[in-house]
N, C-alpha and C. Protein backbone atom coordinates (compact mmCIF):
# COMPACT_ATOMS: atom_id res chain seq x y z
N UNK A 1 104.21 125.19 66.69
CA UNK A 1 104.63 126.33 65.90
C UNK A 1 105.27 125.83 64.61
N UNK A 2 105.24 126.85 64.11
CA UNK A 2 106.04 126.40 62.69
C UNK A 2 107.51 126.54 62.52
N UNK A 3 108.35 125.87 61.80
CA UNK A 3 109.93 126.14 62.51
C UNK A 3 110.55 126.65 60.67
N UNK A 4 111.12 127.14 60.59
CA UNK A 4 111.76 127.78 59.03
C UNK A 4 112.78 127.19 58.65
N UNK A 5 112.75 126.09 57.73
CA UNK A 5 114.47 125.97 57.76
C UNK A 5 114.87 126.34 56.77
N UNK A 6 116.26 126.73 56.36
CA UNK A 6 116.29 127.35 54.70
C UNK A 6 116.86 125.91 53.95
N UNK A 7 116.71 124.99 54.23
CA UNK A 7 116.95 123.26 53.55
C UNK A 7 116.30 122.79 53.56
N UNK A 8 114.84 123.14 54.32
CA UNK A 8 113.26 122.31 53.86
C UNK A 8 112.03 123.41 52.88
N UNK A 9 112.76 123.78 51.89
CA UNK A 9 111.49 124.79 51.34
C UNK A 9 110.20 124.12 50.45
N UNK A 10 108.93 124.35 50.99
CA UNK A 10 108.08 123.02 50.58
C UNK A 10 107.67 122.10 51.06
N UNK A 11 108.35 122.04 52.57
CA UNK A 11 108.18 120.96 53.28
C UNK A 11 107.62 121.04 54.73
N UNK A 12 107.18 121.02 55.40
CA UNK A 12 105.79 121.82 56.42
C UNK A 12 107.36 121.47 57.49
N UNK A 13 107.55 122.20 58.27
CA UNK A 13 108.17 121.62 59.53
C UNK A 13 107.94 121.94 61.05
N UNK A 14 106.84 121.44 61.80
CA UNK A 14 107.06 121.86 63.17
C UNK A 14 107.18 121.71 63.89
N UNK A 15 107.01 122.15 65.22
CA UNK A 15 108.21 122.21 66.44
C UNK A 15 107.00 122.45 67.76
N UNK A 16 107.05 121.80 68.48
CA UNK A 16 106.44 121.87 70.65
C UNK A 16 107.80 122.99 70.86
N UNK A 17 106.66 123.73 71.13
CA UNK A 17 107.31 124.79 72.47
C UNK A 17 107.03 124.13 74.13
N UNK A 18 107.82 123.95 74.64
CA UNK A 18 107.49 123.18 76.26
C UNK A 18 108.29 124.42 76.96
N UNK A 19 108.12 125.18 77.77
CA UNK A 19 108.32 125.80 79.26
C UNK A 19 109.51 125.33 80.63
N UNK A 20 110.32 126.23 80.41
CA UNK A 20 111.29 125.75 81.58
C UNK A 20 110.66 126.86 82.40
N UNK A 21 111.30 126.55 83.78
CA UNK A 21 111.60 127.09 84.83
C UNK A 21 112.10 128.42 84.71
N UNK A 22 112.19 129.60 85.19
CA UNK A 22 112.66 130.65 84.96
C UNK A 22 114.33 130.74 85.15
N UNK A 23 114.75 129.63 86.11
CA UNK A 23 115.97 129.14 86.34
C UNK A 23 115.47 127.88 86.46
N UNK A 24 116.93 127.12 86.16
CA UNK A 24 117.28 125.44 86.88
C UNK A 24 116.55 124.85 85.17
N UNK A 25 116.40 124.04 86.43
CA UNK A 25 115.74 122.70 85.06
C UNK A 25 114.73 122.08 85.63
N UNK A 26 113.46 121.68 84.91
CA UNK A 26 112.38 120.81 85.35
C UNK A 26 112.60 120.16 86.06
N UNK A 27 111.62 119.69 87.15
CA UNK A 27 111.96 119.29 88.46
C UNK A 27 111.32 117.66 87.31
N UNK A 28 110.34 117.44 86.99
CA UNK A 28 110.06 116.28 86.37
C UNK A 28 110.02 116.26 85.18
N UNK A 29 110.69 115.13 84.12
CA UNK A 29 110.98 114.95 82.82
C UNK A 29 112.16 116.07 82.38
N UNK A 30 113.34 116.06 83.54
CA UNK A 30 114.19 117.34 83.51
C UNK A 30 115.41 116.37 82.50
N UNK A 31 115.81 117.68 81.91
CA UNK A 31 117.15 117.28 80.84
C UNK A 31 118.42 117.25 80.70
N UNK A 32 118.59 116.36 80.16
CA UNK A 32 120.13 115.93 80.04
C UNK A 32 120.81 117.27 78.74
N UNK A 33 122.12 117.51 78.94
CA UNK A 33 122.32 118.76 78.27
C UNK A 33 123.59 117.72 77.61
N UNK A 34 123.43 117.79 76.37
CA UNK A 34 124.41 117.14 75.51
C UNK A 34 125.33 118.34 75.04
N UNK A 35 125.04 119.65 74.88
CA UNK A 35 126.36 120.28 74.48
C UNK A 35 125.87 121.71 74.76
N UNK A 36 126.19 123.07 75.00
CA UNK A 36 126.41 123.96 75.09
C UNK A 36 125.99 124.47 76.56
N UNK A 37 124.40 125.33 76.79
CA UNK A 37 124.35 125.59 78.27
C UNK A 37 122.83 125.52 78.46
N UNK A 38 122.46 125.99 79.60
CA UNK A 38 121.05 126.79 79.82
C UNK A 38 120.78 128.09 79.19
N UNK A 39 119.92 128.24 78.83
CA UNK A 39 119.00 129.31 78.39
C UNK A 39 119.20 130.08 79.61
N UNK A 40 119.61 131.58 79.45
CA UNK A 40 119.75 132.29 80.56
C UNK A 40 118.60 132.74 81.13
N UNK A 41 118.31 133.72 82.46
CA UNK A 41 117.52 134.32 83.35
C UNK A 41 116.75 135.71 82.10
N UNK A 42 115.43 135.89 82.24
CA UNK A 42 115.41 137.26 81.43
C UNK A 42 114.32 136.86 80.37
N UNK A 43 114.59 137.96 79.84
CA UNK A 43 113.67 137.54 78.33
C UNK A 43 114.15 137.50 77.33
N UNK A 44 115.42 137.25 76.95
CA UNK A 44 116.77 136.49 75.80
C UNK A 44 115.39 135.48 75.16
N UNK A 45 115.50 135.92 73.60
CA UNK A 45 115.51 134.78 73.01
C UNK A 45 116.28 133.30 72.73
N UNK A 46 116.30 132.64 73.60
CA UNK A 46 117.33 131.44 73.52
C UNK A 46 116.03 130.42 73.76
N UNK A 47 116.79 129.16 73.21
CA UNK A 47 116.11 128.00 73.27
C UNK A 47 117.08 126.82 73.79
N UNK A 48 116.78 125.26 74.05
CA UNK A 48 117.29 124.70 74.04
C UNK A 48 116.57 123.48 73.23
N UNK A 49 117.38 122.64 72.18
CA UNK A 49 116.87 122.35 70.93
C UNK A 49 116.91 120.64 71.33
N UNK A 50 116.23 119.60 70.77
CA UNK A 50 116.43 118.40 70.62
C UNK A 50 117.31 118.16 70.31
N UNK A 51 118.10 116.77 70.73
CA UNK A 51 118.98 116.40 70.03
C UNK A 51 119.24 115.81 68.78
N UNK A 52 118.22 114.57 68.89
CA UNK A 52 118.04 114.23 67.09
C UNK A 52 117.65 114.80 66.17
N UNK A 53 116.68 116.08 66.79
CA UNK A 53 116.80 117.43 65.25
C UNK A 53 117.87 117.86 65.01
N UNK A 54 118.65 118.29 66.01
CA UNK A 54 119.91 119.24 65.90
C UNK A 54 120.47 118.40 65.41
N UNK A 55 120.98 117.09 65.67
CA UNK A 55 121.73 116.74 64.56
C UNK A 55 121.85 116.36 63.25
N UNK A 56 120.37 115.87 63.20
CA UNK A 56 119.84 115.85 61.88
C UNK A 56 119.47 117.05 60.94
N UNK A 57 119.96 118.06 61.65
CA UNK A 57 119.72 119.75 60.56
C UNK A 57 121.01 119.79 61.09
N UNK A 58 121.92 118.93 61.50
CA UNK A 58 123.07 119.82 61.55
C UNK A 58 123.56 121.46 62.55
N UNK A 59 122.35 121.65 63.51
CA UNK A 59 122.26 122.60 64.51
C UNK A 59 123.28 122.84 65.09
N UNK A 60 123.93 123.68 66.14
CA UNK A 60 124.65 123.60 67.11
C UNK A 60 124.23 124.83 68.25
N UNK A 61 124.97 124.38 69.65
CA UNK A 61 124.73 125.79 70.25
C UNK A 61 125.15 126.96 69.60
N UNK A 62 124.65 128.19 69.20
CA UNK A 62 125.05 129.31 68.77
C UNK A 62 124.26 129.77 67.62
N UNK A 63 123.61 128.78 66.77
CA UNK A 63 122.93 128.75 65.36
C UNK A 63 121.35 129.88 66.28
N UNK A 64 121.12 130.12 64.77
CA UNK A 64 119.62 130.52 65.01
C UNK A 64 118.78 129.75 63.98
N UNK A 65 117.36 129.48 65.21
CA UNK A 65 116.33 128.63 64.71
C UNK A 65 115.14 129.79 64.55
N UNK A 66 114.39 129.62 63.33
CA UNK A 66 113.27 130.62 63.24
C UNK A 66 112.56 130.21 63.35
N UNK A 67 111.36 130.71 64.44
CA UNK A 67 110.12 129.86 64.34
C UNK A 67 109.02 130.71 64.10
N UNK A 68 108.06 130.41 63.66
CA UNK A 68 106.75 131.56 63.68
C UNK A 68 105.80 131.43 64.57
N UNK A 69 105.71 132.42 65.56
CA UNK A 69 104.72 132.81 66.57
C UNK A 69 103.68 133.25 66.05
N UNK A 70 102.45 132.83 66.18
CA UNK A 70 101.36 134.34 66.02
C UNK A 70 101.43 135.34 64.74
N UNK A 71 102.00 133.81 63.51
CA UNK A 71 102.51 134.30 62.23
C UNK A 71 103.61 135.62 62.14
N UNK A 72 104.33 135.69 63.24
CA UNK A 72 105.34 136.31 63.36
C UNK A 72 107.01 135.19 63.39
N UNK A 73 107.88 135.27 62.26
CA UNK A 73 109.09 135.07 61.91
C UNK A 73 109.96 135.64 63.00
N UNK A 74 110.08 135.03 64.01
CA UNK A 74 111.10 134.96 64.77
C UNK A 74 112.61 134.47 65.29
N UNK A 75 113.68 135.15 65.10
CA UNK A 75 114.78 134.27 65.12
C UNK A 75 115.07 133.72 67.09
N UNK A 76 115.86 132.40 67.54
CA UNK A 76 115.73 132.20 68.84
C UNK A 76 117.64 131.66 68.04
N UNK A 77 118.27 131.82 69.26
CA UNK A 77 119.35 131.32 69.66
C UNK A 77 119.40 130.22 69.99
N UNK A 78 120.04 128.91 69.45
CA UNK A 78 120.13 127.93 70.28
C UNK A 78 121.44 127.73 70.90
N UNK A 79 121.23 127.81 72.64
CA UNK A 79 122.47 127.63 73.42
C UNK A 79 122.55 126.39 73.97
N UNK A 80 121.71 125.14 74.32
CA UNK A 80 121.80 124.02 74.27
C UNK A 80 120.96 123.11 73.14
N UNK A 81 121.52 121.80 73.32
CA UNK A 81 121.17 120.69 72.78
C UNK A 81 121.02 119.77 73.74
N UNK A 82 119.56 118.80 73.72
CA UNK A 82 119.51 118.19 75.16
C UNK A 82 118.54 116.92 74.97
N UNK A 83 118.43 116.25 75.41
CA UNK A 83 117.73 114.85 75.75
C UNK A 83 117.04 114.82 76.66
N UNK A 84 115.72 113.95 76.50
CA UNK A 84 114.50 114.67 77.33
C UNK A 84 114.41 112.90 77.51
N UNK A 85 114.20 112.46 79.09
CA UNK A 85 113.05 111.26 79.22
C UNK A 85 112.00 111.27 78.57
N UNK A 86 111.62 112.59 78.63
CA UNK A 86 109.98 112.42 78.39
C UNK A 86 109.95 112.14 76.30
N UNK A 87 111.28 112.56 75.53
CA UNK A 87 111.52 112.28 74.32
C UNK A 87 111.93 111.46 73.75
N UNK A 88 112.10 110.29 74.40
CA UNK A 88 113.40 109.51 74.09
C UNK A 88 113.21 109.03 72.35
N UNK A 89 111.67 109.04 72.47
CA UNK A 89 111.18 108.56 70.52
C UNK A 89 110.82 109.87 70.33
N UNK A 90 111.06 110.79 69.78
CA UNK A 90 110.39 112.33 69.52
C UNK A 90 109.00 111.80 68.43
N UNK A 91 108.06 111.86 69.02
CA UNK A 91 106.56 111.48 67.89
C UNK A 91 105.70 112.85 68.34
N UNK A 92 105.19 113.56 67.48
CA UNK A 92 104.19 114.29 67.75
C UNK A 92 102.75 113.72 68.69
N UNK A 93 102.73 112.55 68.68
CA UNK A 93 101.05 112.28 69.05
C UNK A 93 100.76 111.49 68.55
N UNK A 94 99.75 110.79 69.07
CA UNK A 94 98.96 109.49 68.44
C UNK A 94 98.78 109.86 66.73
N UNK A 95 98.42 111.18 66.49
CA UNK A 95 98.13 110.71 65.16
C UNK A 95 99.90 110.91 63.95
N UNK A 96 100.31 111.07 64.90
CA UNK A 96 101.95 110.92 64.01
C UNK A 96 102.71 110.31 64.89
N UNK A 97 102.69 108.42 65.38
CA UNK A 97 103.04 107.88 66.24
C UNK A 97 104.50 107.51 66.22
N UNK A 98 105.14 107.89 64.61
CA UNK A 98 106.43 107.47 64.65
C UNK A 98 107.39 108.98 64.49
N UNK A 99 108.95 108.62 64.84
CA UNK A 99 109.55 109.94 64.82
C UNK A 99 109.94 110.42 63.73
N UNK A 100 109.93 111.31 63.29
CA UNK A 100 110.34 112.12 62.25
C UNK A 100 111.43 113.46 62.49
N UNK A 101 112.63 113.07 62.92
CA UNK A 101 113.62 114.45 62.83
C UNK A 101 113.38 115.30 61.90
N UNK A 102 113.11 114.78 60.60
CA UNK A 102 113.17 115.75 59.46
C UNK A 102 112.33 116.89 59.79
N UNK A 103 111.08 116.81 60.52
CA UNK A 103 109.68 117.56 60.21
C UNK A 103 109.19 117.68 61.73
N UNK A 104 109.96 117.48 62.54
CA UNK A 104 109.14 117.67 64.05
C UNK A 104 110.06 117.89 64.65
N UNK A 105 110.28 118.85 65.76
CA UNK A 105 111.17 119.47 67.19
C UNK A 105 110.83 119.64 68.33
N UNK A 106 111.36 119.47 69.15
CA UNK A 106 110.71 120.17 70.50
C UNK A 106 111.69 120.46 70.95
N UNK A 107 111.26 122.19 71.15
CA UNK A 107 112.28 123.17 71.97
C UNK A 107 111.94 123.33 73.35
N UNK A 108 112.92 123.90 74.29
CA UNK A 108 112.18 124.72 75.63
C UNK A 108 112.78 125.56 75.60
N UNK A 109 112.04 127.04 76.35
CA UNK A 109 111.83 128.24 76.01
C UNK A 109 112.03 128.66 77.63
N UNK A 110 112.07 129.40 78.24
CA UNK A 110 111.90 129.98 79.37
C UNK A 110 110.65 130.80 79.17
N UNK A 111 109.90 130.21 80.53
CA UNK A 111 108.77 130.62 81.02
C UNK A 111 108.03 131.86 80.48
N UNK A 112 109.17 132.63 81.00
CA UNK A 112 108.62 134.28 80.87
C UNK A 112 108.28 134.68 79.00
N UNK A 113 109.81 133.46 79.05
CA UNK A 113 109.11 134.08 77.57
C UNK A 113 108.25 133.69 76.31
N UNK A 114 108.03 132.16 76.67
CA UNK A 114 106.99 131.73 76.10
C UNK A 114 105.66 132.30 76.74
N UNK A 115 105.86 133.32 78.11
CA UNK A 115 104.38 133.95 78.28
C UNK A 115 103.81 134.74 77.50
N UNK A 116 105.52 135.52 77.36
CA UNK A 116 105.44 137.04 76.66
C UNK A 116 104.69 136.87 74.94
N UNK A 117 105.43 135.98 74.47
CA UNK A 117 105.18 135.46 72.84
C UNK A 117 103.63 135.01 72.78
N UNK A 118 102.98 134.25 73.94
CA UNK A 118 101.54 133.65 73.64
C UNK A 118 100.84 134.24 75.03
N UNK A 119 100.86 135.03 75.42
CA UNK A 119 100.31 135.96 76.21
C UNK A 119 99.45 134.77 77.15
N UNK A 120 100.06 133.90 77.87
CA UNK A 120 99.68 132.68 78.45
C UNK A 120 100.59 133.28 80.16
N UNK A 121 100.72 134.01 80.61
CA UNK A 121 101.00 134.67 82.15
C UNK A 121 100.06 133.33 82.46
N UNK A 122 100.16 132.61 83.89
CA UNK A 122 99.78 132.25 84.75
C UNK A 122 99.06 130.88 84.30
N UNK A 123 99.05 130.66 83.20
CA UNK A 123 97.89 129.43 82.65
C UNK A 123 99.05 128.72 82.15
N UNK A 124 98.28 127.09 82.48
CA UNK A 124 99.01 125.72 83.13
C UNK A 124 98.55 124.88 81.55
N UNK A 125 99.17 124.41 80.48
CA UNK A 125 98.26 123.17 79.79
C UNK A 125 98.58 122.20 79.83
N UNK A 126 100.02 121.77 80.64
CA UNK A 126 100.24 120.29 80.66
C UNK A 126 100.60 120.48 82.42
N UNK A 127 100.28 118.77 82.84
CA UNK A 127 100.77 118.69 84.16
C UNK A 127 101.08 117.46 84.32
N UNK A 128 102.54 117.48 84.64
CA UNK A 128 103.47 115.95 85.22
C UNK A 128 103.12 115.54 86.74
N UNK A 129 103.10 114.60 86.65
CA UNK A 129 103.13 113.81 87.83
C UNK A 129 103.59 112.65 88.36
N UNK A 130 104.82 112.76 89.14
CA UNK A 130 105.29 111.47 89.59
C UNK A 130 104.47 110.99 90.98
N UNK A 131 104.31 109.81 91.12
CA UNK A 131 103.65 109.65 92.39
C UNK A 131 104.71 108.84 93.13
N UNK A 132 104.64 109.05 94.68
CA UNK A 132 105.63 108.28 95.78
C UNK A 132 105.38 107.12 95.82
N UNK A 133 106.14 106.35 96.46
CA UNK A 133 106.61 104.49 96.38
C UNK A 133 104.78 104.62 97.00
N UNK A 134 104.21 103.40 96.89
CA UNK A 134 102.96 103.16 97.57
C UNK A 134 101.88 103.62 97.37
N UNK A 135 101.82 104.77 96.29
CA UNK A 135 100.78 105.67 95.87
C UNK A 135 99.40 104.84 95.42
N UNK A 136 98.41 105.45 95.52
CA UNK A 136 97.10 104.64 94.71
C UNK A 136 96.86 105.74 93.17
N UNK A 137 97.79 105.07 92.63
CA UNK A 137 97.80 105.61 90.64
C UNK A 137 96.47 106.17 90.67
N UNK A 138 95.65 105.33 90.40
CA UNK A 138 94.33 105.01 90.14
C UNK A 138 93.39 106.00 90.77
N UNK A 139 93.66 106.18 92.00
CA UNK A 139 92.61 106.96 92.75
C UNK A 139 93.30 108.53 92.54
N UNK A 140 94.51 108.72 92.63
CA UNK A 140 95.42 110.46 92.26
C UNK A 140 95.01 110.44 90.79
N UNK A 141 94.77 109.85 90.25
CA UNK A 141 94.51 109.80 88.44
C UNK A 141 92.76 110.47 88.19
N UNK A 142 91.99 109.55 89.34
CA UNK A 142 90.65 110.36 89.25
C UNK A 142 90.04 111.27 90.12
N UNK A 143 91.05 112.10 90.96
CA UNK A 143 90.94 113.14 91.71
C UNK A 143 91.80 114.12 90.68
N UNK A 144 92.67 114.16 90.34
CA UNK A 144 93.35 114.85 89.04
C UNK A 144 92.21 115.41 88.01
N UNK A 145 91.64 114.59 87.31
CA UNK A 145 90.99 114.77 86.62
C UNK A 145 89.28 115.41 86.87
N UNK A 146 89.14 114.80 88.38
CA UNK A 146 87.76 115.63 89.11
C UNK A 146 87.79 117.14 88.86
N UNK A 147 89.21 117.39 89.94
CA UNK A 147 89.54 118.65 90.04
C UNK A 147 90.11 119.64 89.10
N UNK A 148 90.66 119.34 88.01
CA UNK A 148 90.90 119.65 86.32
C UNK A 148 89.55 120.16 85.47
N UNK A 149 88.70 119.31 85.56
CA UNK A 149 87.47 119.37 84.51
C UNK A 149 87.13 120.77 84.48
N UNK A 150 86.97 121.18 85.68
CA UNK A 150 86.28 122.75 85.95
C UNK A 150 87.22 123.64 84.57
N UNK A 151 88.49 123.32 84.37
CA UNK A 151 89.24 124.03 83.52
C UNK A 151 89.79 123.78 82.29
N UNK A 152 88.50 122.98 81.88
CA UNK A 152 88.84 121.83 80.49
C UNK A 152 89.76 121.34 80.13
N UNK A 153 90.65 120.84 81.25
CA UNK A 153 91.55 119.71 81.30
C UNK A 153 91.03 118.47 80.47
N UNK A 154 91.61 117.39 79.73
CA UNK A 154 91.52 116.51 78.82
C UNK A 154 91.69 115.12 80.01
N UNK A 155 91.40 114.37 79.23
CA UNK A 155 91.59 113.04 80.30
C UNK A 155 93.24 112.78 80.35
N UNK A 156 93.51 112.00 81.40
CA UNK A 156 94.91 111.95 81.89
C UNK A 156 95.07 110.60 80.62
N UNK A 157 96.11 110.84 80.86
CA UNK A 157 97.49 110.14 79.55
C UNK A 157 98.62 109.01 80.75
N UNK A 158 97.79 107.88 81.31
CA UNK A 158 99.25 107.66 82.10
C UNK A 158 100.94 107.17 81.13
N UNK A 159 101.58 107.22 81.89
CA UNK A 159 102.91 106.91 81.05
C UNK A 159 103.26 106.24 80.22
N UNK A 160 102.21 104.45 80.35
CA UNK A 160 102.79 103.93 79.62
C UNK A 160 101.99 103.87 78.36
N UNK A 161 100.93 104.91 78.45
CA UNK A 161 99.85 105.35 77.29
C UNK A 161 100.37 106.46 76.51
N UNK A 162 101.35 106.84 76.67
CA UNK A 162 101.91 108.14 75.71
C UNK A 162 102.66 107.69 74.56
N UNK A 163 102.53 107.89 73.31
CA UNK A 163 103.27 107.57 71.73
C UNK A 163 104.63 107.11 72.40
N UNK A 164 105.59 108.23 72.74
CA UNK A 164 106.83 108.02 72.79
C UNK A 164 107.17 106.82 73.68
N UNK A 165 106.15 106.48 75.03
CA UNK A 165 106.39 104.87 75.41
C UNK A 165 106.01 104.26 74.79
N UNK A 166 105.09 103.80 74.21
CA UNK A 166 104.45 103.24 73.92
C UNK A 166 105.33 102.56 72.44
N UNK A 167 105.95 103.72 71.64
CA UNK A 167 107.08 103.11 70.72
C UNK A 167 108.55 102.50 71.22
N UNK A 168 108.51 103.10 71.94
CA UNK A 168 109.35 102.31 73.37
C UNK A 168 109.68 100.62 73.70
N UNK A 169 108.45 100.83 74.06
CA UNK A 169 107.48 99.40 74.35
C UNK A 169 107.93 98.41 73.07
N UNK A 170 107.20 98.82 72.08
CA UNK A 170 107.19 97.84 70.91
C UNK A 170 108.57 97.63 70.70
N UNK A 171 109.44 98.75 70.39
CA UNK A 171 110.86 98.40 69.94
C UNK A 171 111.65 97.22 70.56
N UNK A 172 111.19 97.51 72.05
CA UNK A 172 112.23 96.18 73.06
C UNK A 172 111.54 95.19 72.78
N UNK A 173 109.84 94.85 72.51
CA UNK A 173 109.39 93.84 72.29
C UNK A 173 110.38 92.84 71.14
N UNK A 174 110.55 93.89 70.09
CA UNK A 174 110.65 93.31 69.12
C UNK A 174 112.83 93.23 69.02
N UNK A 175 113.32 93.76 69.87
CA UNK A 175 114.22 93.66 70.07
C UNK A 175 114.65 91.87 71.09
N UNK A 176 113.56 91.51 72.04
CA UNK A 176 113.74 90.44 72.12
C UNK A 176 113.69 89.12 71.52
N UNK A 177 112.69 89.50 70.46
CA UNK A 177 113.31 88.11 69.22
C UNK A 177 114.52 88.30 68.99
C-alpha cells in the first residue's frame, strides 16, 4: 500500500500490510512489542507499526498513519511499535534487498480488518512454517508446494533464502573480519 507522510511530499513511500490474529499474537514470526499495546478485538482502525520506521518518522503509539487502500486515504491509529523476527533487516524483496526506513513499513492490521479493506474473507497468501526437531525440510517443502499449486501458490522461500536473512547472513560475515 501506499503510506502518506506529510515530510515525504515527492517521495513514493510504502508499507506490507501482514494480518494478526483476531486476538493474541502470531503463533509464528510473533512480536516483540517495544512500546504501547495490541491492536484491539473488532474492526478499530489500529495498527501496529515497525520499529525502525517509527522511529525514523518519529511515530509513536497514538499518532495516525495514512495509508491508501483501494486508492482510498485512510487514517489507522498506531497503538503499538514492535519488532518482528521475521524483520530484523526490513527489505522489501529481492528486488529492494537493502533496508530503507525512509520509504518502506510493515504494519499489522487485524484480520477482520484487513478482510474488510481488501475483501480477502477466508483467502491465505503467505504461509509460515516451522518444522519439529527431526523433520525432513526437504520432503514437507515438496508436499507444501504439491498441494499449494492447485491455488497458485509460488515456490517456497526457505529461511535462509529470504532478503532479510540473507542480509543477515552477509552482515555477520563481514562482521567477522
Amino acid at each position: 500500500v501506499e503510506i502518506r507522510l506529510p515530510t515525504q511530499r515527492g517521495r513514493k513511500v510504502t508499507g506490507r500490510i501482514l494480518s494478526l490474529p483476531e486476538s493474541g499474537w502470531p503463533r509464528v514470526n510473533s512480536l516483540k512489542l517495544a512500546a504501547g499495546a495490541a491492536p484491539g478485538t473488532g474492526l478499530q482502525r489500529e495498527l501496529l507499526l515497525e520499529a525502525g520506521f517509527a522511529e525514523y518518522h518519529g511515530y509513536r503509539p497514538g499518532d495516525t498513519l495514512n495509508l491508501v487502500v483501494q486508492d482510498d486515504p485512510l487514517g489507522f491509529r498506531i497503538v503499538g511499535i514492535v519488532q518482528s523476527p521475521e524483520y530484523i533487516f526490513v527489505v522489501r524483496g529481492r528486488e529492494a534487498p537493502y533496508p530503507s526506513e525512509s520509504t518502506f513499513a510493515v504494519v499489522w492490521i487485524r484480520e477482520g480488518v484487513v478482510d474488510e479493506l481488501f475483501g480477502t474473507a477466508g483467502a491465505v497468501n503467505d504461509i509460515g512454517v516451522t518444522m519439529a526437531p527431526g523433520g525432513n525440510r526437504r520432503s514437507a517443502v515438496r508436499l507444501a508446494e504439491r498441494l499449494l499449486e492447485p491455488y497458485g501458490a509460488e515456490t517456497a522461500v526457505p529461511q535462509e533464502e529470504q532478503p532479510s536473512v540473507e542480509l543477515l547472513r552477509l552482515d555477520l560475515l563481514g562482521l567477522q573480519n
